[in-house]
N, C-alpha and C. Protein backbone atom coordinates (compact mmCIF):
# COMPACT_ATOMS: atom_id res chain seq x y z
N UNK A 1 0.85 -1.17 0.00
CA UNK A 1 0.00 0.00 0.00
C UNK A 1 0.89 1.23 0.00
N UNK A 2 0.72 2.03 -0.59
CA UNK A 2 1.78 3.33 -0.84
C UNK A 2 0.52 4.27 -0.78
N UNK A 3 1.25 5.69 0.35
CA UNK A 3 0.66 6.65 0.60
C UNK A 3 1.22 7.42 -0.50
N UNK A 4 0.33 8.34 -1.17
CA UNK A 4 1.17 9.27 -2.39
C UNK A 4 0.45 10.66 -1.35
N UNK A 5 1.98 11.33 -1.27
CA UNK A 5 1.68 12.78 -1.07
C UNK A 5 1.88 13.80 -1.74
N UNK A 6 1.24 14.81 -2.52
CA UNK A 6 1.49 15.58 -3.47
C UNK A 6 1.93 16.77 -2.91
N UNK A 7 3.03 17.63 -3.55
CA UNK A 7 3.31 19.19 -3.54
C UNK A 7 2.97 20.04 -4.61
N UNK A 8 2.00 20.38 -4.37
CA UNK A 8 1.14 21.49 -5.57
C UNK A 8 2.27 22.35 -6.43
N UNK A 9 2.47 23.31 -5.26
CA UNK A 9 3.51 24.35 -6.19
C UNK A 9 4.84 23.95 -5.35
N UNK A 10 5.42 23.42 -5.52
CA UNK A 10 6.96 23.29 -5.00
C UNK A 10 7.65 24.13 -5.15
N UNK A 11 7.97 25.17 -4.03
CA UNK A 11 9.18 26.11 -4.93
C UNK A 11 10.40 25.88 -4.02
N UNK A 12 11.32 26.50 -4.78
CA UNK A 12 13.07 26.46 -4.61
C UNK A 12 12.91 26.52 -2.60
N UNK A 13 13.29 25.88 -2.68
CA UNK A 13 13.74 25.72 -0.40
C UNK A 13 14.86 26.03 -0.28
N UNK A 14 14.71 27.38 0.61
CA UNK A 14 16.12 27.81 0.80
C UNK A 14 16.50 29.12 -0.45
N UNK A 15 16.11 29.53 -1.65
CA UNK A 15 15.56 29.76 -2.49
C UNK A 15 14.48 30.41 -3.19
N UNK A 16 14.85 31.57 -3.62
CA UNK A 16 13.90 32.12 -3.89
C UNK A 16 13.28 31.72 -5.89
N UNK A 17 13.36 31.08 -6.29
CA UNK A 17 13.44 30.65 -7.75
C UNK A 17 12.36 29.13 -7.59
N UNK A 18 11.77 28.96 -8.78
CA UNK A 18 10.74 27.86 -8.49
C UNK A 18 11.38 27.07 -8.88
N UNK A 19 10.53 25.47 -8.81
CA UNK A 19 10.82 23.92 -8.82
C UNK A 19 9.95 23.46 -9.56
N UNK A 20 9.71 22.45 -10.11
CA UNK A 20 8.36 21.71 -10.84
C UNK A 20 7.54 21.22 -9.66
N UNK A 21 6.46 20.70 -9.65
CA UNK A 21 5.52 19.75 -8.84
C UNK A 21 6.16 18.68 -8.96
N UNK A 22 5.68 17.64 -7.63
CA UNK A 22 6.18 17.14 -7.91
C UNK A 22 5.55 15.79 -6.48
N UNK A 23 5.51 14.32 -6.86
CA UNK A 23 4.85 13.89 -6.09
C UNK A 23 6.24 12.91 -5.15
N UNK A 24 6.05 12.96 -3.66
CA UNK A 24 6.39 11.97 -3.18
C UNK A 24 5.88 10.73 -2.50
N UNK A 25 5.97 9.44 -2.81
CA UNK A 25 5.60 8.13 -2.39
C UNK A 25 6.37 7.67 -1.29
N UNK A 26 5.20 7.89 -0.26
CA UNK A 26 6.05 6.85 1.22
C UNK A 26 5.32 5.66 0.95
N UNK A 27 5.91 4.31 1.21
CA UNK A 27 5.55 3.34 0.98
C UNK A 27 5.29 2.66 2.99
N UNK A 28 3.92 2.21 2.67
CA UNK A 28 3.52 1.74 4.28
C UNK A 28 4.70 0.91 4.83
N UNK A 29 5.43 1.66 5.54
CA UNK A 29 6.24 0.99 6.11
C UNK A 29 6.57 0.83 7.89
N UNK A 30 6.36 -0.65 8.31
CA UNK A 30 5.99 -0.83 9.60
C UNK A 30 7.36 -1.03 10.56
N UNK A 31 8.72 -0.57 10.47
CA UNK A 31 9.46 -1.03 10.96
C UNK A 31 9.71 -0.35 12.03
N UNK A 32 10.24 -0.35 13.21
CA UNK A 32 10.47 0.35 13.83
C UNK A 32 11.67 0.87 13.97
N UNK A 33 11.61 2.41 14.47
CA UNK A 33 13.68 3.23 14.34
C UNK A 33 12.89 3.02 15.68
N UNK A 34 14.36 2.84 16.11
CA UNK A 34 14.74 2.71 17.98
C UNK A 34 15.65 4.13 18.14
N UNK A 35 16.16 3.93 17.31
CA UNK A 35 17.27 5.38 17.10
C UNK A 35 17.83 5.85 15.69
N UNK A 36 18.09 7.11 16.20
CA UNK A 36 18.27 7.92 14.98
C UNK A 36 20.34 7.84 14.45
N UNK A 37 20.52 7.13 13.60
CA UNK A 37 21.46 6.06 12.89
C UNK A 37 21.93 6.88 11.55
N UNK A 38 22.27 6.85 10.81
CA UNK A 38 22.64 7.06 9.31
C UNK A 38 21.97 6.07 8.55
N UNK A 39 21.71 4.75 8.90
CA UNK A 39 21.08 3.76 7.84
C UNK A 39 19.18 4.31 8.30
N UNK A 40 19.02 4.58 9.42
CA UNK A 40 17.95 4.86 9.70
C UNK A 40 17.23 6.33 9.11
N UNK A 41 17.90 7.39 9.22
CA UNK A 41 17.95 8.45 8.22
C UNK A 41 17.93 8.18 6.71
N UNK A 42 18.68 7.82 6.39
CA UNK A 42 18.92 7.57 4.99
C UNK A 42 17.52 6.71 4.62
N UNK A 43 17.07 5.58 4.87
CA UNK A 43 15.85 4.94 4.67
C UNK A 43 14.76 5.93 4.76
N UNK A 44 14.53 6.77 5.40
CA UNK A 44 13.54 7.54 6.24
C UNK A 44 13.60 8.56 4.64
N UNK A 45 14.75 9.16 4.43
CA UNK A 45 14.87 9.76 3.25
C UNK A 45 14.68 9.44 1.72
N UNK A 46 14.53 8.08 1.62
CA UNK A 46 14.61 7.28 0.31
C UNK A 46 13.44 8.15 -0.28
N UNK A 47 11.92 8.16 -0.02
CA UNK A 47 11.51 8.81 -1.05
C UNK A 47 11.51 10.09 -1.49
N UNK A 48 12.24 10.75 -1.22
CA UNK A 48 12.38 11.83 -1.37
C UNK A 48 14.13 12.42 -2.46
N UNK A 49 14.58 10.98 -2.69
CA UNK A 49 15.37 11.39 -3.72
C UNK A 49 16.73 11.97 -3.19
N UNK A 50 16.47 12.41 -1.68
CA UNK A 50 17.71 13.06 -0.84
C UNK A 50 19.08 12.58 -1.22
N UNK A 51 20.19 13.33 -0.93
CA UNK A 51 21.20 12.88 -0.42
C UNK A 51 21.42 13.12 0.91
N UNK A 52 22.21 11.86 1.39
CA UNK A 52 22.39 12.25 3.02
C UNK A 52 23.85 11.69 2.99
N UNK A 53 25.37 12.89 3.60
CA UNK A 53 26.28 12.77 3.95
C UNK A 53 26.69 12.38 4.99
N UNK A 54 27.10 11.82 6.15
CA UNK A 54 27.26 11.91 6.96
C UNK A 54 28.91 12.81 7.33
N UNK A 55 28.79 13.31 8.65
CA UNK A 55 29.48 14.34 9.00
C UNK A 55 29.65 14.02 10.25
N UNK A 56 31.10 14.64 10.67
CA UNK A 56 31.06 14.91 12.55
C UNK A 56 31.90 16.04 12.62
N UNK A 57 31.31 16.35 13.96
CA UNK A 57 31.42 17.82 14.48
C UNK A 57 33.01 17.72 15.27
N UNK A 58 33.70 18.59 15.47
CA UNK A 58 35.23 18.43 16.18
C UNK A 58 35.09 17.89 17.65
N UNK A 59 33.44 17.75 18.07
CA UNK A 59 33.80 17.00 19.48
C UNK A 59 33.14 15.39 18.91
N UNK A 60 33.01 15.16 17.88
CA UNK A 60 33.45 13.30 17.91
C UNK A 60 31.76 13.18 17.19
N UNK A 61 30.62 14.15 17.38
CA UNK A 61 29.31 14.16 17.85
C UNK A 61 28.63 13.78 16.01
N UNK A 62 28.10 12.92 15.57
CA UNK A 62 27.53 12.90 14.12
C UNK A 62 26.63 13.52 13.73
N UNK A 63 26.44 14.07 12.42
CA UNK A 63 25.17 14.87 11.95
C UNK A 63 25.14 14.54 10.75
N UNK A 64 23.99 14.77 10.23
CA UNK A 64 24.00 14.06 8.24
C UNK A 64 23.45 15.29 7.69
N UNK A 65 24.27 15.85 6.71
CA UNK A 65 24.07 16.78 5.91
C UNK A 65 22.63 16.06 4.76
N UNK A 66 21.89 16.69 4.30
CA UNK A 66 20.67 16.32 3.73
C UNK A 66 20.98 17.76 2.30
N UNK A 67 20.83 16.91 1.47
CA UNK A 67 20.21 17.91 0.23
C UNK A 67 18.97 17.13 -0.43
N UNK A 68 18.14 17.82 -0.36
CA UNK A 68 17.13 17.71 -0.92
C UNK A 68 17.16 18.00 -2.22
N UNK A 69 16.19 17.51 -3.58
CA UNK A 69 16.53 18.02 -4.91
C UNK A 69 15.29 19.39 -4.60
N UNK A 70 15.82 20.32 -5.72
CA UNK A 70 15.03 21.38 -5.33
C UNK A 70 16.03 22.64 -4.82
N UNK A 71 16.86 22.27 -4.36
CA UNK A 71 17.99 23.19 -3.65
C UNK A 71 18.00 23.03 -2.09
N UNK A 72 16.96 22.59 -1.30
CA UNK A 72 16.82 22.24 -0.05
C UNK A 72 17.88 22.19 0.62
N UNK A 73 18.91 22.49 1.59
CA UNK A 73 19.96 21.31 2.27
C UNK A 73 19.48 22.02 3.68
N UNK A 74 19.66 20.71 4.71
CA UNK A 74 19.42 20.49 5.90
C UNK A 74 20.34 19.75 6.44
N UNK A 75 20.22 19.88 8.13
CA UNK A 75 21.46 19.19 8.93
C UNK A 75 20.19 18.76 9.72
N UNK A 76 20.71 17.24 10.24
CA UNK A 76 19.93 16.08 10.89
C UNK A 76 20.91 15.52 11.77
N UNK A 77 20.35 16.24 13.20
CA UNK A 77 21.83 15.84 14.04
C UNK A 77 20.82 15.23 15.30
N UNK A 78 21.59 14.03 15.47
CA UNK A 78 21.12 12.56 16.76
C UNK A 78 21.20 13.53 18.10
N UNK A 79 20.44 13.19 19.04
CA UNK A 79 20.55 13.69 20.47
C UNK A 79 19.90 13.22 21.46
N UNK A 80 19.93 12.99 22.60
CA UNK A 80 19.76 12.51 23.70
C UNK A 80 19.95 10.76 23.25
N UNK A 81 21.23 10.88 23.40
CA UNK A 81 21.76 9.52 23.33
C UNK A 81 22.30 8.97 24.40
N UNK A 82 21.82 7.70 24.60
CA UNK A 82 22.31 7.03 25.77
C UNK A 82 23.65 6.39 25.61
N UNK A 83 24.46 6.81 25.31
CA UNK A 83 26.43 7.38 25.67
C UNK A 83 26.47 8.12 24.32
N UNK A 84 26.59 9.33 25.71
CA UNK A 84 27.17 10.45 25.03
C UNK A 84 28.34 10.67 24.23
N UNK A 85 29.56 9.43 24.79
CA UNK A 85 30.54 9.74 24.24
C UNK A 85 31.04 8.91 22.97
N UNK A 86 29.90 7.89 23.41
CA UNK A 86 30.11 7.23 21.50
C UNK A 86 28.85 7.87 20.26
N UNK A 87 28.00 8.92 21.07
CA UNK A 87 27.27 9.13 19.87
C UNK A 87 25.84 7.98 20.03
N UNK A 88 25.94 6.88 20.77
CA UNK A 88 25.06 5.61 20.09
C UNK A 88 23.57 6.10 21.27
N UNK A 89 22.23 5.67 20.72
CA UNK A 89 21.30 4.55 20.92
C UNK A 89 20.50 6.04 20.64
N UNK A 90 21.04 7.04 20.06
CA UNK A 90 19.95 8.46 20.06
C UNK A 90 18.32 8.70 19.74
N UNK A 91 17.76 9.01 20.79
CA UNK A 91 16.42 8.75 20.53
C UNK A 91 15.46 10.21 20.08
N UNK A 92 16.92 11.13 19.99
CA UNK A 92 16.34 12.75 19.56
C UNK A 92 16.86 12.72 18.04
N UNK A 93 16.28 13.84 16.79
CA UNK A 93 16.90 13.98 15.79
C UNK A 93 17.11 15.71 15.73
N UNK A 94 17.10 16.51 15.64
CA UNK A 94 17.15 17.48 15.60
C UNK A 94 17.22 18.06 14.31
N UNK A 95 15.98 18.57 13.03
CA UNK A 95 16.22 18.40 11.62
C UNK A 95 16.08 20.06 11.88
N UNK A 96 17.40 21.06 10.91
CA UNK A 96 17.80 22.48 10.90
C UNK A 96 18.06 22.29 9.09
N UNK A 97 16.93 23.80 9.00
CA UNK A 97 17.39 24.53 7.08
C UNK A 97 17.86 26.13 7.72
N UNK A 98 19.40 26.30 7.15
CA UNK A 98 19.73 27.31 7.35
C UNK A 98 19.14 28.70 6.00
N UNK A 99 18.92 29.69 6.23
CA UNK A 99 18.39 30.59 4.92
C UNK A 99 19.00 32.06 5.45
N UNK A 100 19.45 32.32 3.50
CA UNK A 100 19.86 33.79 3.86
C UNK A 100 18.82 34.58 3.90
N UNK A 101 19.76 35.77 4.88
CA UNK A 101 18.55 36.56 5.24
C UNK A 101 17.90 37.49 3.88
N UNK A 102 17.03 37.93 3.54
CA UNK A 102 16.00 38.95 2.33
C UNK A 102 16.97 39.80 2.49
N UNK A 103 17.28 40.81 1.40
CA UNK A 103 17.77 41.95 1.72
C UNK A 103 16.64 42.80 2.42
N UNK A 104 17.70 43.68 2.76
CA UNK A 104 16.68 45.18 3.21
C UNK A 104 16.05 44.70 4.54
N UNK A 105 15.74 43.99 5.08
CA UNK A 105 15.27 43.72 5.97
C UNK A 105 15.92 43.71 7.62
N UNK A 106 14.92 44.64 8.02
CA UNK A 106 15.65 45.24 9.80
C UNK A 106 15.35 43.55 10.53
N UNK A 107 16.15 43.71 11.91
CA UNK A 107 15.59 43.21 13.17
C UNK A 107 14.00 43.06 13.10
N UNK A 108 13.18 44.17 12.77
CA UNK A 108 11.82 44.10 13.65
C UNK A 108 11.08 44.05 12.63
N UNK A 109 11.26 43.90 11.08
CA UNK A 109 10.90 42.99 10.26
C UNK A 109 11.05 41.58 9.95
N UNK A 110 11.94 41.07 10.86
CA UNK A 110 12.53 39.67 11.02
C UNK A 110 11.59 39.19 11.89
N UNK A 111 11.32 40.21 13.13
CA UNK A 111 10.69 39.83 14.19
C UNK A 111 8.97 39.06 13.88
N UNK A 112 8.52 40.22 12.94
CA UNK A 112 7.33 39.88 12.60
C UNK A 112 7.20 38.71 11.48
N UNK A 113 7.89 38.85 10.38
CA UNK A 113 8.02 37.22 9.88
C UNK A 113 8.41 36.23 10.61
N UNK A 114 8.77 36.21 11.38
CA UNK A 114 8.50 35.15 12.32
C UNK A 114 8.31 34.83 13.27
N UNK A 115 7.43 35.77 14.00
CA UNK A 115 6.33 35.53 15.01
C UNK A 115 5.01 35.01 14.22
N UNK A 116 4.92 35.81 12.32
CA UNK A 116 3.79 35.20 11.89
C UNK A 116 3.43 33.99 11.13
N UNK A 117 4.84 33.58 10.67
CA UNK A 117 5.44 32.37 10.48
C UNK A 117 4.34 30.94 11.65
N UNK A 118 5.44 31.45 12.31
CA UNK A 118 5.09 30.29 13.78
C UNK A 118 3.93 30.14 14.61
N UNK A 119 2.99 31.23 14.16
CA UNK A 119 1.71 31.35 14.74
C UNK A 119 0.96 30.33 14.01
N UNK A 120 1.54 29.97 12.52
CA UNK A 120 0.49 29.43 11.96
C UNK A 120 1.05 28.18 11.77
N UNK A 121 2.53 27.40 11.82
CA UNK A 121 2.98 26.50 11.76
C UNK A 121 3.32 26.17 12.74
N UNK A 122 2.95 25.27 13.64
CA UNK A 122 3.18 24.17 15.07
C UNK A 122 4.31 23.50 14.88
N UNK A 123 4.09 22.67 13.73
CA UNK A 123 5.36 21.86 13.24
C UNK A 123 6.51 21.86 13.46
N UNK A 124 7.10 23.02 12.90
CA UNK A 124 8.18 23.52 12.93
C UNK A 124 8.54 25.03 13.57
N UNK A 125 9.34 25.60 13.44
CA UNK A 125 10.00 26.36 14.23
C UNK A 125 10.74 27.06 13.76
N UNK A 126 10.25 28.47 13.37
CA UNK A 126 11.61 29.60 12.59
C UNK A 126 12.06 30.42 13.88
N UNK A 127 13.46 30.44 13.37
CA UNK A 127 14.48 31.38 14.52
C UNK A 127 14.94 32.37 13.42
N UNK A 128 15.26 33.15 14.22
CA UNK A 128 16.23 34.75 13.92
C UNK A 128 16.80 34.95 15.18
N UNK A 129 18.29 34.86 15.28
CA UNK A 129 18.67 34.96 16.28
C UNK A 129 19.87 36.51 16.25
N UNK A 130 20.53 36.77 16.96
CA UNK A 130 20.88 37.79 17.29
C UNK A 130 22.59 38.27 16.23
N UNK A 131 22.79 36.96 15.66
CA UNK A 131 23.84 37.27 15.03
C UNK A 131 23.42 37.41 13.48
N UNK A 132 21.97 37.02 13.61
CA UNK A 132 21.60 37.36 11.77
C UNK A 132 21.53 36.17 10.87
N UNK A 133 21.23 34.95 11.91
CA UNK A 133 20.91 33.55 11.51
C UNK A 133 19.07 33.60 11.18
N UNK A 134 18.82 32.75 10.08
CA UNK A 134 17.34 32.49 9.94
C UNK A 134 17.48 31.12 9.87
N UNK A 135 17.19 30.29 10.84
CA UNK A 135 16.87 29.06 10.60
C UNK A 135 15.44 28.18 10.47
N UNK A 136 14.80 26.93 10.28
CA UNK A 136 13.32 26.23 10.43
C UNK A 136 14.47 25.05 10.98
N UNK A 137 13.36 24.82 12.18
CA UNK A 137 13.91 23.37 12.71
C UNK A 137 12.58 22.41 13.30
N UNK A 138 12.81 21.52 13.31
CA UNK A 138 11.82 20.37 13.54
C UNK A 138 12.88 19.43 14.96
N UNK A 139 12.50 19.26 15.76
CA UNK A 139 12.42 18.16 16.58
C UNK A 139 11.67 16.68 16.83
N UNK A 140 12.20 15.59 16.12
CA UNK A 140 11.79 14.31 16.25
C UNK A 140 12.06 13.49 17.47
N UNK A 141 11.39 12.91 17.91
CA UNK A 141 11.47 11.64 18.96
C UNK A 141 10.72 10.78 18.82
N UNK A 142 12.43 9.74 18.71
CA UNK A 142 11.60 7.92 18.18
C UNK A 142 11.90 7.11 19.27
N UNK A 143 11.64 7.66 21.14
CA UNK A 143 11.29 6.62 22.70
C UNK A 143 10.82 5.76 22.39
N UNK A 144 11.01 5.05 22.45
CA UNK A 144 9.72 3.49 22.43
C UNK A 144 9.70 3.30 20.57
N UNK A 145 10.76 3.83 19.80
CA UNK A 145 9.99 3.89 18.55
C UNK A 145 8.98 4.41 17.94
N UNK A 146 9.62 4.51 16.45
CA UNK A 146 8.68 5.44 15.69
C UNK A 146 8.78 4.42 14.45
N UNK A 147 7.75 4.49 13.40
CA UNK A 147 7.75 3.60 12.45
C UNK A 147 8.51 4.20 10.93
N UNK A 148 9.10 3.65 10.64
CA UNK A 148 9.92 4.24 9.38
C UNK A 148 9.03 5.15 8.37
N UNK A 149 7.33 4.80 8.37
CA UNK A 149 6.42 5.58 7.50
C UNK A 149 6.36 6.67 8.44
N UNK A 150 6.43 6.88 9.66
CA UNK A 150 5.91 8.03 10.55
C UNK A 150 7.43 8.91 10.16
N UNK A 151 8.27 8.60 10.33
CA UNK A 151 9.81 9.05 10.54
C UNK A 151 9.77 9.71 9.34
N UNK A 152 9.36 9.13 7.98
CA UNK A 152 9.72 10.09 6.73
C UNK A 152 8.09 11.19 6.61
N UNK A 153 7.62 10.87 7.34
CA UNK A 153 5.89 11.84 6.98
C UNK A 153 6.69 13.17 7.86
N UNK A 154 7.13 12.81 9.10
CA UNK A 154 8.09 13.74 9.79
C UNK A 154 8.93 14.71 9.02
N UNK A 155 9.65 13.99 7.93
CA UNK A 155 10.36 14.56 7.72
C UNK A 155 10.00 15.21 5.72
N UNK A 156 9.05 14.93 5.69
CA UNK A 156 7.86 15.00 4.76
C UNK A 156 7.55 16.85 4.97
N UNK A 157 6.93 16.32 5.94
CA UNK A 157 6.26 17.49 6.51
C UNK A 157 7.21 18.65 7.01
N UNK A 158 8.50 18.59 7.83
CA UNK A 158 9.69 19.66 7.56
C UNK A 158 9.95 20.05 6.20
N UNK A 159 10.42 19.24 5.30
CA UNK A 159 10.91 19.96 4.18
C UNK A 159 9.41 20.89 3.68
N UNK A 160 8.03 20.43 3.44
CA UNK A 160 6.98 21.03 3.49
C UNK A 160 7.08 22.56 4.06
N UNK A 161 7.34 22.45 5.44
CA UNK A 161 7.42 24.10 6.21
C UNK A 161 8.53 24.45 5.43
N UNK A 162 9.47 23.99 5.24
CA UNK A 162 10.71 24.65 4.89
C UNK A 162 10.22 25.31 3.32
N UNK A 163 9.59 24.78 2.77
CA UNK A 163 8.95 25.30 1.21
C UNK A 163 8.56 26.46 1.51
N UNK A 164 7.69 26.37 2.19
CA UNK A 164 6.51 27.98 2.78
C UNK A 164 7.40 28.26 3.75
N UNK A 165 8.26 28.50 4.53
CA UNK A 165 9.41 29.78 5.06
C UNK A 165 9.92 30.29 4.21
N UNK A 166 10.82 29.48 3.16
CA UNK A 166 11.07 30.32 2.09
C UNK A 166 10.13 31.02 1.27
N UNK A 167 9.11 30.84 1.22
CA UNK A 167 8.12 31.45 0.33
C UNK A 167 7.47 32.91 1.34
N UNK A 168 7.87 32.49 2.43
CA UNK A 168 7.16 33.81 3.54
C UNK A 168 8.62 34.44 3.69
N UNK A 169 9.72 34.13 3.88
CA UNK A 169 10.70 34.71 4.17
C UNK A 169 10.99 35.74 3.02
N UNK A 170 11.12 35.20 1.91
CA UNK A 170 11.46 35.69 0.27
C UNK A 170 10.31 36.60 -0.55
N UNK A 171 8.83 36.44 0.42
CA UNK A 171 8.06 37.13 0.06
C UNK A 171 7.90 38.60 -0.84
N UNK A 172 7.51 39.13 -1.87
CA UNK A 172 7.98 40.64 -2.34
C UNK A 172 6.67 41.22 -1.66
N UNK A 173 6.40 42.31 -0.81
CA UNK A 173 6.02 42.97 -0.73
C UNK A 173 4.38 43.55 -1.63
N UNK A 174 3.51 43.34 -0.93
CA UNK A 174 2.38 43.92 -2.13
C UNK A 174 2.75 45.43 -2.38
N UNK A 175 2.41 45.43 -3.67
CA UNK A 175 2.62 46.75 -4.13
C UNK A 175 1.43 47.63 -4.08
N UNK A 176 1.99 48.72 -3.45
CA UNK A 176 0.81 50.05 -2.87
C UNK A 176 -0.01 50.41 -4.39
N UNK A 177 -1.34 50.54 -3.80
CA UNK A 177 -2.28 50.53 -5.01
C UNK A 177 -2.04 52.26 -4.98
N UNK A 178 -2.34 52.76 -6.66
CA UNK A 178 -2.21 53.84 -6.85
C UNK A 178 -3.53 54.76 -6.24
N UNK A 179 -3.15 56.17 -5.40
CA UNK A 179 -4.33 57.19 -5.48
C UNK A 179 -4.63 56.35 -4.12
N UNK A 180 -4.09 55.69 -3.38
CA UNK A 180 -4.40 55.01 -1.96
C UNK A 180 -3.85 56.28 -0.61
């Protein structure tokens, strides 16, 4: 049984330039992730065409670089792992799309794209932080397991917000009607 999920207008993630439509197929899949792995990521990613690198940080710690087709790229980094110091049994994922900031745009125009951002998306999570970072992040937890179809709808549904941040972030401005 295959769930087909469609993206109407797909545009460029991360990106202000469009993409074609375009459909992705999760296939019902009952397995369970105990933890968040590179073979477990990478599966979770299959329909979606991704690449996933894996990477580590200078304290030993792994993260998988993600490009999405489309222009997408994301970092998918394991956490709350039971030993810390090998990295292993992580039952957190932590999925981050970094985006440049719009030109022209102050602090307290940042502020309001994304306070109005996040009012309307639960899901995920846009930051603007103080050094002039715009990030969308998603937090997964697979305690007790999560099923490999739930894990990619998860991550389905991030790249999804991440479409519409860029599309709210990159937004042009309505143009003032004349004699207004």
């Amino acid at each position: 049984m295959k769930l087909a999920f469609a993206a109407a207008a797909i545009c460029a993630l991360a990106l202000p330039s469009a993409v074609s439509a375009q459909d992705v197929k999760i296939t019902l899949d009952q397995t369970l992730v105990e933890n968040f792995d590179g073979d477990a990521v990478t599966q979770a990613l299959a329909p979606f065409n991704a690449t996933v690198t894996p990477q580590k940080a200078a304290d030993g710690s792994p993260s998988f670089k993600i490009a999405f087709p489309g222009g997408l790229n994301a970092v998918a980094t394991p956490t709350a792992c039971s030993d810390d110091k090998a990295h292993t049994g992580c039952t957190g994922l932590k999925v981050q799309a970094f985006f440049s900031l719009p030109e022209g745009k102050t602090p307290a125009d940042m502020a309001a794209i994304v306070n109005g951002f996040n009012a309307g998306h639960e899901a995920t999570t846009a930051v603007y932080d103080q050094k002039g970072t715009t990030r969308l992040t998603r937090y997964i937890v697979s305690q007790f397991g999560i099923t490999r179809t739930n894990l990619s709808i998860e991550l389905y549904t991030f790249r999804r917000s991440a479409q519409v941040w860029s599309e709210t972030l990159f937004a042009k401005p309505a143009a003032a009607k004349k004699g207004a």
